[in-house]
Protein backbone atom coordinates (compact mmCIF):
# COMPACT_ATOMS: atom_id res chain seq x y z
CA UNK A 1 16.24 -14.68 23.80
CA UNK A 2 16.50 -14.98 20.14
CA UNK A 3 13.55 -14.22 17.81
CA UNK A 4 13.84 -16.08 14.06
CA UNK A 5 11.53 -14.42 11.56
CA UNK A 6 10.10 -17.34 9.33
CA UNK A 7 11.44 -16.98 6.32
CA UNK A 8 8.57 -15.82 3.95
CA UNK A 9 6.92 -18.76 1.71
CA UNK A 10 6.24 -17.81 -1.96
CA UNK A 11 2.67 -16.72 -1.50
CA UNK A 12 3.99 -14.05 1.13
CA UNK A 13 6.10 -11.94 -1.44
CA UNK A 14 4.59 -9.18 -2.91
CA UNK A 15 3.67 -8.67 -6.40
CA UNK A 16 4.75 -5.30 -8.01
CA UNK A 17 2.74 -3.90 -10.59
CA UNK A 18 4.03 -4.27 -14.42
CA UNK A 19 6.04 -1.26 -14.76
CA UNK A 20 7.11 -0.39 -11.32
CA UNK A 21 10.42 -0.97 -12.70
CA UNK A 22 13.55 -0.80 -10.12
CA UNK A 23 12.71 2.33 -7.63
CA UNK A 24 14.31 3.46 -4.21
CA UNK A 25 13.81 4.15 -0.92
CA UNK A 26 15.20 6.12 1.80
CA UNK A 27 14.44 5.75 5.64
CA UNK A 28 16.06 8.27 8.13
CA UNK A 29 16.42 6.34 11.84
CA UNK A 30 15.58 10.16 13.26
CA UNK A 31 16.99 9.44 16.76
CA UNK A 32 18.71 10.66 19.66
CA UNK A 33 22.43 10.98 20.37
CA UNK A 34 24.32 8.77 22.84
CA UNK A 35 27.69 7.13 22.65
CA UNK A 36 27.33 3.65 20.63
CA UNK A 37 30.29 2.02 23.04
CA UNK A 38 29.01 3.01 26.44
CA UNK A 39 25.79 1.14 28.27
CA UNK A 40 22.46 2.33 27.17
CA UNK A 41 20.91 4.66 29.56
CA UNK A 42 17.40 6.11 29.33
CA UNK A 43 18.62 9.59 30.28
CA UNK A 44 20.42 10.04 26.98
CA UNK A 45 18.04 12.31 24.89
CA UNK A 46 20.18 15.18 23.33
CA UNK A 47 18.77 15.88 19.92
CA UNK A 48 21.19 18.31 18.69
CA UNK A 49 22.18 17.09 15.81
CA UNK A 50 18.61 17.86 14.36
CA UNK A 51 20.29 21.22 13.24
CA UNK A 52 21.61 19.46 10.81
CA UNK A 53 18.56 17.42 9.25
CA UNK A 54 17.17 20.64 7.36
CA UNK A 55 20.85 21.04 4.92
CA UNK A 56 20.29 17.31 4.39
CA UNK A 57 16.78 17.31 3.69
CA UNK A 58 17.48 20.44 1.12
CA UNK A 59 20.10 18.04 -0.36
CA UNK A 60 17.68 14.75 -0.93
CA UNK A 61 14.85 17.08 -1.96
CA UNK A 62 16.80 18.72 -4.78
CA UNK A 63 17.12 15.21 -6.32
CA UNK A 64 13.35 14.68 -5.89
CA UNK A 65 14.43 12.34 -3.35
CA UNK A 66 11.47 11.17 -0.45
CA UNK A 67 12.50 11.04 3.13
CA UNK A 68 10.79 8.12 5.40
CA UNK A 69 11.72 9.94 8.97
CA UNK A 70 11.41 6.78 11.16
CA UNK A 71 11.01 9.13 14.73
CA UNK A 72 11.69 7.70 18.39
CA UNK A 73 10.31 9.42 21.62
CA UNK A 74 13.03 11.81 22.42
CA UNK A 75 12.79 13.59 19.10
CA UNK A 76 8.80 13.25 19.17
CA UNK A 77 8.76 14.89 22.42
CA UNK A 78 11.01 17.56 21.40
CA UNK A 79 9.60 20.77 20.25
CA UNK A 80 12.82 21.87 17.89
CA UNK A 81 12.73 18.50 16.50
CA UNK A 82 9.25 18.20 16.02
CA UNK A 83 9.16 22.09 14.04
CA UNK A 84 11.99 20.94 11.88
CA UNK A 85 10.64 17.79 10.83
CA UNK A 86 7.05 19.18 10.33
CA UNK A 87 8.63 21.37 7.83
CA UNK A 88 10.75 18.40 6.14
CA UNK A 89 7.15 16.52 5.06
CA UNK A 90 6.14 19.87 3.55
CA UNK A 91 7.78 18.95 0.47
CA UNK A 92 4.66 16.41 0.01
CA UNK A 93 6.70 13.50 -0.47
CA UNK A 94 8.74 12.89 2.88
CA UNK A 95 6.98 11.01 5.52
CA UNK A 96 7.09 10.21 9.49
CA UNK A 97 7.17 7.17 11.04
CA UNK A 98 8.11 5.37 14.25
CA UNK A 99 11.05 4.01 15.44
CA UNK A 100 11.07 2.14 18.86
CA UNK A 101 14.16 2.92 21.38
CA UNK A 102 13.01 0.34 23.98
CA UNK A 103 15.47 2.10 26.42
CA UNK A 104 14.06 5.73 26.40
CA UNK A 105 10.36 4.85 25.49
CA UNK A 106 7.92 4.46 28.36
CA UNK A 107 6.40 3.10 30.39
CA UNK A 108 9.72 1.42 32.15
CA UNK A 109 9.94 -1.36 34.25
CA UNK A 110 13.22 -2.08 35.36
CA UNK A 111 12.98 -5.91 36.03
CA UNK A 112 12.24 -6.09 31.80
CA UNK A 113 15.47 -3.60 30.34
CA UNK A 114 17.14 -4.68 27.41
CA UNK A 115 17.62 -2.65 23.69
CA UNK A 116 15.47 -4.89 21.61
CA UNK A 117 11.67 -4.38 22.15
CA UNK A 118 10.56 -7.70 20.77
CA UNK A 119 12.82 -9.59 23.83
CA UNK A 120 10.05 -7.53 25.88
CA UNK A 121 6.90 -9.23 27.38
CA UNK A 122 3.73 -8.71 24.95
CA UNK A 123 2.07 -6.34 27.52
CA UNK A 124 4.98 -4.15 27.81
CA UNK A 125 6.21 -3.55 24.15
CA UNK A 126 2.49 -3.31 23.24
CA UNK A 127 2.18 -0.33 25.34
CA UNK A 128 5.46 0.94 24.71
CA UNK A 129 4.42 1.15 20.79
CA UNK A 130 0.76 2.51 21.89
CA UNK A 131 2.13 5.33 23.60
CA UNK A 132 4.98 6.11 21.02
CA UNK A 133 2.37 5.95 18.42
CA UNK A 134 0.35 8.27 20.12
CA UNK A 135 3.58 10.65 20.73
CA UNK A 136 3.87 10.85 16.83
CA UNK A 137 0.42 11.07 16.11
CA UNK A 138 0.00 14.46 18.56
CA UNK A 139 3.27 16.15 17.72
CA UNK A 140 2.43 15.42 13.73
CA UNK A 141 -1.36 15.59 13.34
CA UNK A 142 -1.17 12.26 12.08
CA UNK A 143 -1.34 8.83 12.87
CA UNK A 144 2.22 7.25 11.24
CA UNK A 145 1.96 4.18 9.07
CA UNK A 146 5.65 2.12 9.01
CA UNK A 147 7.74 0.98 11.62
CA UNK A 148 11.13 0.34 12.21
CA UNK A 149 12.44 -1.66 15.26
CA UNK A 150 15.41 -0.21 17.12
CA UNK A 151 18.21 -2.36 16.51
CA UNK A 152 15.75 -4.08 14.17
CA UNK A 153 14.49 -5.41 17.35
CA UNK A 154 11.57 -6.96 16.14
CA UNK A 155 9.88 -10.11 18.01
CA UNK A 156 7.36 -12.74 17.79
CA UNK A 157 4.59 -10.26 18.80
CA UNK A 158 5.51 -6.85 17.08
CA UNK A 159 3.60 -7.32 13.80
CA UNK A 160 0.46 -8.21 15.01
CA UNK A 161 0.91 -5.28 17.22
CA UNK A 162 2.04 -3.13 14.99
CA UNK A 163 -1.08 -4.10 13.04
CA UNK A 164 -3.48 -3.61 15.61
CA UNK A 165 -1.91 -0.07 15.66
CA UNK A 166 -2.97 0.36 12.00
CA UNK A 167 0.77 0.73 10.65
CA UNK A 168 0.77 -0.56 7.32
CA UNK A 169 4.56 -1.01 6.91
CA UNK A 170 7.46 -2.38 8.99
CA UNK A 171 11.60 -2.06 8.40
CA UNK A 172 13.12 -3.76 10.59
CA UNK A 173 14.49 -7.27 8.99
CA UNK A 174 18.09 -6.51 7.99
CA UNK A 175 18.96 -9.39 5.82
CA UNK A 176 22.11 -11.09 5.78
CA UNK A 177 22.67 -10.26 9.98
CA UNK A 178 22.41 -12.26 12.87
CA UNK A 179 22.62 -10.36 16.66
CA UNK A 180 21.91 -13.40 18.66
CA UNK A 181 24.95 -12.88 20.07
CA UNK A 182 23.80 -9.64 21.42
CA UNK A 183 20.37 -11.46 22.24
CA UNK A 184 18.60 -9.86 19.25
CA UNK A 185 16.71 -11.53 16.03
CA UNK A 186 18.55 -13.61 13.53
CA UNK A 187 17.85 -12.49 9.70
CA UNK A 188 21.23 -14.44 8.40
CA UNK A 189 18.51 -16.23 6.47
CA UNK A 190 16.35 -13.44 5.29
CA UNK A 191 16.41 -11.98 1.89
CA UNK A 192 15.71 -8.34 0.66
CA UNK A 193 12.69 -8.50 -1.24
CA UNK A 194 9.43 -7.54 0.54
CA UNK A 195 6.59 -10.18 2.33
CA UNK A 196 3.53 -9.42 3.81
CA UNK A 197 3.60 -10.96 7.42
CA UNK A 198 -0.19 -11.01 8.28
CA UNK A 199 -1.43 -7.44 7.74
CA UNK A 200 1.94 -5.72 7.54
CA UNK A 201 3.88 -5.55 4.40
CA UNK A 202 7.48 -6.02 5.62
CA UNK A 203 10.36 -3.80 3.34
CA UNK A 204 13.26 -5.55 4.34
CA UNK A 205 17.00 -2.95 4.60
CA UNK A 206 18.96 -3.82 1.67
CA UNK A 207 22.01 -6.60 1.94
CA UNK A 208 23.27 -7.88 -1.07
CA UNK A 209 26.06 -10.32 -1.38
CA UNK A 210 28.36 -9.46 -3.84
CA UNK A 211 31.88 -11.79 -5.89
CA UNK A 212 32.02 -14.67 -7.61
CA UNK A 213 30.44 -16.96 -4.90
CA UNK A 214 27.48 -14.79 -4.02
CA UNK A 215 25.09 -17.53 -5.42
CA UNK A 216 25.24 -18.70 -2.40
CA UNK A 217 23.94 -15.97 -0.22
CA UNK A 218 23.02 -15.89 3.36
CA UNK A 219 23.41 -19.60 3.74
CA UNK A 220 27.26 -19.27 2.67
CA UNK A 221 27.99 -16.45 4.89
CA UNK A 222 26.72 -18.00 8.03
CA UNK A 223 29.13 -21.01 7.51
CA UNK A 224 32.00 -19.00 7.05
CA UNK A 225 31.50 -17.20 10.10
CA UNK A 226 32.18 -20.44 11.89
CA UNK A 227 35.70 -20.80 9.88
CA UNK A 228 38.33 -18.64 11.57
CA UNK A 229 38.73 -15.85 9.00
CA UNK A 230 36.72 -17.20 6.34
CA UNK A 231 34.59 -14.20 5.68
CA UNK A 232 37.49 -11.45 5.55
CA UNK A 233 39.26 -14.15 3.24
CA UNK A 234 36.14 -15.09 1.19
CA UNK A 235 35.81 -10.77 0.44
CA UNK A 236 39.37 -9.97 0.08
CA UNK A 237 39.79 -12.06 -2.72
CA UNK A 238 36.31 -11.14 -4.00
CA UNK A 239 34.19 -14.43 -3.57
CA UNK A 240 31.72 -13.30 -0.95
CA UNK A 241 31.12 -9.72 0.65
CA UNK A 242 27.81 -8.40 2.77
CA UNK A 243 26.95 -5.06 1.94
CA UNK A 244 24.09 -3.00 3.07
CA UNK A 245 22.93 -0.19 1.25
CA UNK A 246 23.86 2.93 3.61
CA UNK A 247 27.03 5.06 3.83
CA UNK A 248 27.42 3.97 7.40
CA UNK A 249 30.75 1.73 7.04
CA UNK A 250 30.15 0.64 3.73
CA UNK A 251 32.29 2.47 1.15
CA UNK A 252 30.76 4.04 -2.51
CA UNK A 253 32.61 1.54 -4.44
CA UNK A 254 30.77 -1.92 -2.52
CA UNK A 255 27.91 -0.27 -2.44
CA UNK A 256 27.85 0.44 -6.03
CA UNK A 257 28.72 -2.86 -7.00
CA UNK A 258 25.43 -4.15 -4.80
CA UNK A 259 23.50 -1.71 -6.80
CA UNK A 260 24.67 -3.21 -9.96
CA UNK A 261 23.77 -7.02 -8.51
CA UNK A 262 20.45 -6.09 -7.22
CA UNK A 263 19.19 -4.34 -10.36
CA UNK A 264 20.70 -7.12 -12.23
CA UNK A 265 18.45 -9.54 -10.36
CA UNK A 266 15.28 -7.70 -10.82
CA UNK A 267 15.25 -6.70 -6.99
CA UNK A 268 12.58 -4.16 -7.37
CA UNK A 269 12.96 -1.91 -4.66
CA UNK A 270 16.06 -0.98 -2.74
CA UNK A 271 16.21 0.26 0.78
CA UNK A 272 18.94 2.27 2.11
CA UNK A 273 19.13 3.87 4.93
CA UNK A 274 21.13 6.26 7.60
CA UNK A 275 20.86 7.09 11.00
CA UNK A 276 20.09 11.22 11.73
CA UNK A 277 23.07 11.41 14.29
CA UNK A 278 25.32 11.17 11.41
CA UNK A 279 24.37 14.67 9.85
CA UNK A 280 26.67 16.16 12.54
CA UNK A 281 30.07 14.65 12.93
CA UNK A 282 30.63 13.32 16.53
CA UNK A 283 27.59 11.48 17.43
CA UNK A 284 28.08 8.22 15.83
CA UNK A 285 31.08 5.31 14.69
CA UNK A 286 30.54 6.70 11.18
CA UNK A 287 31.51 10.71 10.83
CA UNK A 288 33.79 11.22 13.83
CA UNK A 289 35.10 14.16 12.08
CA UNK A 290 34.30 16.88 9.12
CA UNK A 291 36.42 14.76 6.74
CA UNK A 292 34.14 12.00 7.47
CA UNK A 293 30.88 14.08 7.14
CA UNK A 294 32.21 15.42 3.49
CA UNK A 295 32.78 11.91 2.49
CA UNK A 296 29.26 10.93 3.79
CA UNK A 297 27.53 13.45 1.75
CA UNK A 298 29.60 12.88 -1.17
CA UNK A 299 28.66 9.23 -1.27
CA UNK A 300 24.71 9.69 -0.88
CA UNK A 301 25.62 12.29 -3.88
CA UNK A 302 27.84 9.51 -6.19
CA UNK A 303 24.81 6.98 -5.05
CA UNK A 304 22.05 9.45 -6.66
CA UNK A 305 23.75 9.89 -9.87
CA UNK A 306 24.14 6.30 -10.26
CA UNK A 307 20.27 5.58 -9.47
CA UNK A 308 19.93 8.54 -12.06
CA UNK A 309 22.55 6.97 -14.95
CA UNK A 310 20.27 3.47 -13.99
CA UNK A 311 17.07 5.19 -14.54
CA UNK A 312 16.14 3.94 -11.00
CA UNK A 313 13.66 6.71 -9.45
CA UNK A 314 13.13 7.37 -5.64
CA UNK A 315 9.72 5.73 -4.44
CA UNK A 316 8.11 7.38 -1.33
CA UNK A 317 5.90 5.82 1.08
CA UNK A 318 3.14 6.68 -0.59
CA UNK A 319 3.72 5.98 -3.72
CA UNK A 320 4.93 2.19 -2.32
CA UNK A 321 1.76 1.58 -0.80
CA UNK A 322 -0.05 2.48 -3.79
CA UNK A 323 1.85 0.34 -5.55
CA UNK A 324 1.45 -2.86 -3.29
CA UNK A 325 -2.63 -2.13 -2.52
């Protein structure tokens, strides 16, 4: 099944205030470890790597930095999880949200298992949200207001569930990407500035095509993807690269160069995220090692002063809804 998110008319964008400027964002997928390679299985819910999250948090807070902690059920349910995130929004500005693992979220019913909740029948994702959000809303004290997809598995019911839920916010289009191939949504279409979809305000992840060709976006990129070679072509001799705004396989120097082309384009807010696993090297593709976790910190560091030589400051949740009304 493949779900296509319309592609937002001109009366769906939002309208920033006059001097929001350029700001930032920063969601956290606060998640589980498992191996990325191997066969999802619902028995995977080792949170260690949350022994990590506090150094991290410590690092973004010292650049006034807001954290949007986008929680799934295995670190909801999980008492040493749950303590060190309640202190992480004690800063005032960090925030928890929801993140839906389809695969370790109940209820299950085997005869509907697959890794993208919006491939799941109305009834079943609906109550897999209801009792996630009421997982969140007993281990916080509050009831949480975005939501991300996992796998940005979003589907043609999820935001007027979501709504119904009262979240205000959802993450999960990733612009620039298309997982049909895995059976997930298609966003090759999809641009990064924000829509509202209904009641939900959607903040897209940040892609931004970058080189000399880049004028042609999403709709370019698709059609080299069906030319043997085209894309690795089209970016190694810098006509057309993808990047996404995370230090997750995309090195400092792309992702700097996005930064430029967004705030050179008047994107207003940029959305960059990681996943938690990374904080501790072993758990995920991107910091297999301590070299690798040095180099992660050291490019969310380089990105920071860059926002700070820009004069691009960090937004939090709250301050974004405030913002949009």
């Amino acid at each position: 099944m493949t779900y296509r998110p319309p592609r937002p008319t001109d009366a769906q964008r939002v309208i920033w205030p006059e001097g929001f400027g350029t700001r930032f964002t920063v969601f956290v997928d606060v998640e589980e470890e498992f191996d990325w390679r191997a066969p999802l299985d619902r028995r995977n819910r080792a949170t260690t790597a949350m022994a990590a999250f506090p150094d991290a948090h410590r690092r973004f807070a010292e650049r006034g930095v807001a954290l949007n902690c986008m929680v799934d059920h295995p670190i909801a349910t999980d008492p040493a999880s749950v303590a060190v995130l309640s202190r992480v929004v004690e800063d005032g500005r960090s925030e928890i949200g929801t993140q839906l693992h389809a695969w370790v979220n109940p209820p299950f019913d085997d005869m509907h298992v697959t890794t993208y909740a919006g491939n799941l029948p109305r009834a079943l994702e609906a109550a897999k949200l209801e009792t996630l959000t009421m997982a969140i809303a007993t281990a916080f004290g509050s009831s949480p207001r975005v939501y991300r997809a996992g796998r940005y598995g979003i589907g043609p019911h999820s935001f007027d569930l979501l709504a119904a839920l009262g979240y205000r916010i959802d993450s999960s289009v990733r612009p620039g990407y298309d997982y049909r191939a895995d059976s997930g949504p298609d966003f090759s279409m999809h641009d990064a500035r924000a829509y509202r979809e209904g009641d939900i305000i959607e903040l897209p992840l940040t892609t931004v095509f970058t080189g000399l060709a880049r004028r042609g976006g999403g709709r370019l990129y698709r059609a080299l993807g069906h030319v043997p070679k085209g894309r690795g072509l089209f970016a190694r001799t810098g006509l057309l690269s993808r990047i996404a705004l995370t230090p997750e396989d995309m090195p400092i120097a792309a992702a700097l160069e996005a930064v430029a082309v967004a705030a050179g384009e008047g994107l207003p807010l940029l959305n960059l995220s990681f996943h938690s696993p990374s904080l501790a090297p072993g758990h995920t593709p991107y910091v297999r090692d301590a070299a690798d976790l040095k180099r992660f910190h050291a490019w969310w560091a380089t990105m920071l002063d860059e926002f700070d030589r820009r004069e691009i400051r960090n937004a939090s949740l709250d301050e974004i809804i405030g913002a949009i009304g």
